[in-house]
Protein backbone atom coordinates (compact mmCIF):
# COMPACT_ATOMS: atom_id res chain seq x y z
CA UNK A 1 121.18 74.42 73.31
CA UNK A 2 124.18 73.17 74.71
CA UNK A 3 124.59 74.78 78.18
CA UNK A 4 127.85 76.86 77.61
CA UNK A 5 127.95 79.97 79.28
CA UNK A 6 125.59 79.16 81.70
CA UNK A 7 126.51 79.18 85.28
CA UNK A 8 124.16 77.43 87.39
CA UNK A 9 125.95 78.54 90.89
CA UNK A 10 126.11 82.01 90.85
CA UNK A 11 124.21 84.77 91.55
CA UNK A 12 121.28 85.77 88.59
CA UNK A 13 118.96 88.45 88.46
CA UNK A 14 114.90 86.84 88.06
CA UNK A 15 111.14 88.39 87.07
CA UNK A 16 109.15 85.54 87.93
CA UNK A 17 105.33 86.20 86.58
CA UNK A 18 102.65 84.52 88.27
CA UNK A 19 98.71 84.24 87.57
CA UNK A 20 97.06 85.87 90.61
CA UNK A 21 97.47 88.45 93.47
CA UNK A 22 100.71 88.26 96.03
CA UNK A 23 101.24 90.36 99.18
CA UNK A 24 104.26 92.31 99.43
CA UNK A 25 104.48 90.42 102.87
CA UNK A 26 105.78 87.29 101.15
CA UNK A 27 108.75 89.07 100.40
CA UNK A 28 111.02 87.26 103.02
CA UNK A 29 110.12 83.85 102.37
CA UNK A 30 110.70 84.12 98.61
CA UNK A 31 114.27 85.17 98.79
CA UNK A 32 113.96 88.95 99.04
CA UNK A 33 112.40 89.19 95.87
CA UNK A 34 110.28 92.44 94.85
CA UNK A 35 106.72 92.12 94.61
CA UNK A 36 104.83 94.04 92.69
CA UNK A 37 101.41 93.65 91.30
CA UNK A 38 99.58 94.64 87.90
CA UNK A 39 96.75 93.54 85.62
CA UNK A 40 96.65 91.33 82.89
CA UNK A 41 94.89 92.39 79.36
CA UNK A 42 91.86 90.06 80.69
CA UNK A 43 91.64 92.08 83.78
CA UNK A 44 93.09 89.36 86.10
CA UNK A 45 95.92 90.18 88.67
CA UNK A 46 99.49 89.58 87.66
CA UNK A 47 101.88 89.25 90.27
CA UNK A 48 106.19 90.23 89.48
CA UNK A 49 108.77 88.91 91.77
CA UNK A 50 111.95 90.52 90.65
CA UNK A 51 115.24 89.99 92.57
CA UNK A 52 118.74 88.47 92.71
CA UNK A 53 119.52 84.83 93.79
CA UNK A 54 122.32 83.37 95.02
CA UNK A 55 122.13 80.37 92.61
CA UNK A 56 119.89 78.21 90.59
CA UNK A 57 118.79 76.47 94.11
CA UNK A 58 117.55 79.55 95.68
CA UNK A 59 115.52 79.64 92.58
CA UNK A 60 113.94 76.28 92.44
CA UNK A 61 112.99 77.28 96.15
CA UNK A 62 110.89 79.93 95.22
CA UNK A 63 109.25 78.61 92.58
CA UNK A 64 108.47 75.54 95.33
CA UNK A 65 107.29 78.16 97.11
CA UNK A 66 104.56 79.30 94.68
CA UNK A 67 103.89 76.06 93.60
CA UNK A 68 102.79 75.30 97.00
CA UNK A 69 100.96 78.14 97.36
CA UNK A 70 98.51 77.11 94.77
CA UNK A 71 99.79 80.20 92.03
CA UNK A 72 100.59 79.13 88.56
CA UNK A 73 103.44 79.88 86.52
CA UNK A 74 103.37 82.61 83.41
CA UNK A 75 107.05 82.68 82.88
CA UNK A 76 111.09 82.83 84.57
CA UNK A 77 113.50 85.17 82.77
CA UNK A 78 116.91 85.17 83.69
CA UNK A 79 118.02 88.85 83.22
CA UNK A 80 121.15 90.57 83.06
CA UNK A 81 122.79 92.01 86.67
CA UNK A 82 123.95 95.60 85.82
């Protein structure tokens, strides 16, 4: 892959998946993302963050967040904004 087309300083829309349960009340402190909550095949919680940053930054800084927190990564997709 050779990076063209990607823009790295403006706004993209995210679903973050993480391995465990998330309050809604983190909201805030990871950028204003929706959080929503489900259940994995294996019957462990699955938490969504879904929302718009401002750039690839804002991005690294909630998945600092989360790291911090103890959760681990399932997967980052860049989607497209409507």
């Amino acid at each position: 892959m050779d990076g063209k087309g990607l823009e790295f300083d403006e706004p993209a829309l995210y679903r973050i998946s993480i391995s465990g349960a998330l309050d809604r009340s983190w909201s805030d402190r990871l950028g204003g993302m929706d959080i929503t909550g489900s259940t994995a095949p294996n019957g462990r919680p699955i938490t969504v963050l879904t929302g718009e940053l401002t750039d690839q930054v804002a991005l690294s800084s909630v998945l600092q967040g989360l790291h911090r927190m103890g959760f681990t990564l399932l997967s980052v997709e860049k989607m497209d904004i409507e």
